[in-house]
Structures are given as structure tokens and as C-alpha cells.
Protein backbone atom coordinates (compact mmCIF):
# COMPACT_ATOMS: atom_id res chain seq x y z
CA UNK A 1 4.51 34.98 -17.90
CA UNK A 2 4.98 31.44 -16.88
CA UNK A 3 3.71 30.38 -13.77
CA UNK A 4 6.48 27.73 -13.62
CA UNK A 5 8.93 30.35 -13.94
CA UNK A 6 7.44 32.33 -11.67
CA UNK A 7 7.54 29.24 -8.86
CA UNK A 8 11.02 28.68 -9.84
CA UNK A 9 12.28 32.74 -9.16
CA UNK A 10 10.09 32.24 -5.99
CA UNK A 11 12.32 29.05 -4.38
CA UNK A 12 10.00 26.07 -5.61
CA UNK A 13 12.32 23.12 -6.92
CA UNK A 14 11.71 20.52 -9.15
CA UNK A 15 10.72 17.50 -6.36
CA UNK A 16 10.90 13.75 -7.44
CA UNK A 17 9.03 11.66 -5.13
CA UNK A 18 9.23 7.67 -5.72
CA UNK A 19 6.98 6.02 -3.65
CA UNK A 20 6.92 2.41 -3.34
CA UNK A 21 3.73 0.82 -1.66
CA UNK A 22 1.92 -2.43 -1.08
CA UNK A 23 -0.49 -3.35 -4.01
CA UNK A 24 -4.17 -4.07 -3.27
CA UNK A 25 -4.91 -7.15 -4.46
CA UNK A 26 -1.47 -8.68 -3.86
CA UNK A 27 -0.52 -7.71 -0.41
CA UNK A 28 3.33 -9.22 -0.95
CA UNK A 29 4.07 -7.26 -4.08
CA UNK A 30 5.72 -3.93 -3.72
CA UNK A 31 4.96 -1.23 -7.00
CA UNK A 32 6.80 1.74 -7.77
CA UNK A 33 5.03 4.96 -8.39
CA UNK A 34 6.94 8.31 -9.59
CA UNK A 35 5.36 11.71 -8.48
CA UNK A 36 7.34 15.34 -9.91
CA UNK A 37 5.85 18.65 -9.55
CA UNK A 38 7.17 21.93 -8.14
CA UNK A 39 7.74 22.29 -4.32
CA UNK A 40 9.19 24.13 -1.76
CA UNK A 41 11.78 22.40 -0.22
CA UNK A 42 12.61 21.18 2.89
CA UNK A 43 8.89 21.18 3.73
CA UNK A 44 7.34 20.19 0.63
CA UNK A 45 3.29 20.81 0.83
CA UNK A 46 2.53 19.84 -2.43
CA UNK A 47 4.20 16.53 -1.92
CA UNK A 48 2.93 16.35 1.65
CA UNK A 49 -1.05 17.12 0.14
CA UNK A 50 -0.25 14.37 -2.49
CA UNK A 51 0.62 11.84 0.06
CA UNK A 52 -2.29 12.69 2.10
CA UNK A 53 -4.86 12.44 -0.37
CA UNK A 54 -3.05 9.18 -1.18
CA UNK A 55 -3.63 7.42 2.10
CA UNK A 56 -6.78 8.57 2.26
CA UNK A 57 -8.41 7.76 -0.99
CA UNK A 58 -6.05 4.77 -2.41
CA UNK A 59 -6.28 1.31 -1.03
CA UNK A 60 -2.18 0.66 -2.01
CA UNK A 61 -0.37 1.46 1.87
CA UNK A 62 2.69 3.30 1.35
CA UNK A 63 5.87 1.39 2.32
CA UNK A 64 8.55 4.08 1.46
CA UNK A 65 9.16 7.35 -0.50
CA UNK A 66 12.56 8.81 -1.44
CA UNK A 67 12.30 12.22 -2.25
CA UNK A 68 15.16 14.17 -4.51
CA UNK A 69 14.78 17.90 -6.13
CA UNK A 70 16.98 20.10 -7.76
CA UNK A 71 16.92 23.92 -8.83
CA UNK A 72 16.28 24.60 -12.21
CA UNK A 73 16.99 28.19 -11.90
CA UNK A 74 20.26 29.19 -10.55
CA UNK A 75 23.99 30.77 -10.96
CA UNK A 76 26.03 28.97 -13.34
CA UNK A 77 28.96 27.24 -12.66
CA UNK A 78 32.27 27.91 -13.62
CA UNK A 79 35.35 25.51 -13.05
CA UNK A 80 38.81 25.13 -14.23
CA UNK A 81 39.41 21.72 -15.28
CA UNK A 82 42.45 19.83 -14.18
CA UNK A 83 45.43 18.41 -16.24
CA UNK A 84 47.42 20.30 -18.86
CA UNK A 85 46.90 20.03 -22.23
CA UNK A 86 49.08 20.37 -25.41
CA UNK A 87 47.68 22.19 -28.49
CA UNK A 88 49.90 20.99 -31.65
């Protein structure tokens, strides 16, 4: 089996971090960095880990991260469109 799969039939969700932080060597310069993995939402430890291995080991200080996920593994949809159409 996949362990992706598995994570996914277990509640982890595909999590999108950007994080936008200082650089190094030019303190007035913002850089954008993207993180995804899968992570447990509302908590997220894997993203929580990442972070804290970041500010610990990197020199870049973190100035902001937006976080977004989305389940890949759910019920589908089903909705009737509006408007009437005429088939000639």
C-alpha cells in the first residue's frame, strides 16, 4: 500500500505553507519559500517541526507564513447547475 494513501484515509491533508522571511545577507529583502507535505490539520506537527528546525538551524528570520490545505480524499460532489437549457 501507499503510505500517502494511508495518511490521507487517516485525516492528514495536503498543507501548503509559504513562508516569507528576511534574507541573510540582505536584511531588507523579503524571499518566498514554499513548503507542502502531508499534515494533520488544525495542529499541523509536521509543519510546526519544519518551522522549528528552521529557526533553529537557518540564519533567514521568518517574517510570515500562510498556511492553506485541502483533502485529497473525500465524497464527491454533486450539484445541479443553474439556468435552463434548450437541446435542438
Amino acid at each position: 500500500m501507499d503510505r500517502s494513501f494511508i495518511a490521507q484515509l487517516n485525516n492528514y491533508r495536503l498543507t501548503t505553507a509559504e513562508i516569507l522571511y528576511w534574507m541573510p545577507d540582505h536584511r531588507h529583502v523579503l524571499q518566498s519559500f514554499v513548503w507542502q507535505n502531508l499534515d494533520l490539520a488544525p495542529k499541523f506537527p509536521a509543519l510546526t517541526k519544519f518551522l522549528d528546525f528552521w529557526e533553529h538551524n537557518l540564519d533567514g528570520k521568518v517574517h510570515r507564513v500562510r498556511v492553506a490545505n485541502a483533502q485529497l480524499i473525500k465524497p464527491a460532489e454533486f450539484r445541479f447547475s443553474n439556468g435552463l437549457y434548450a437541446l435542438h
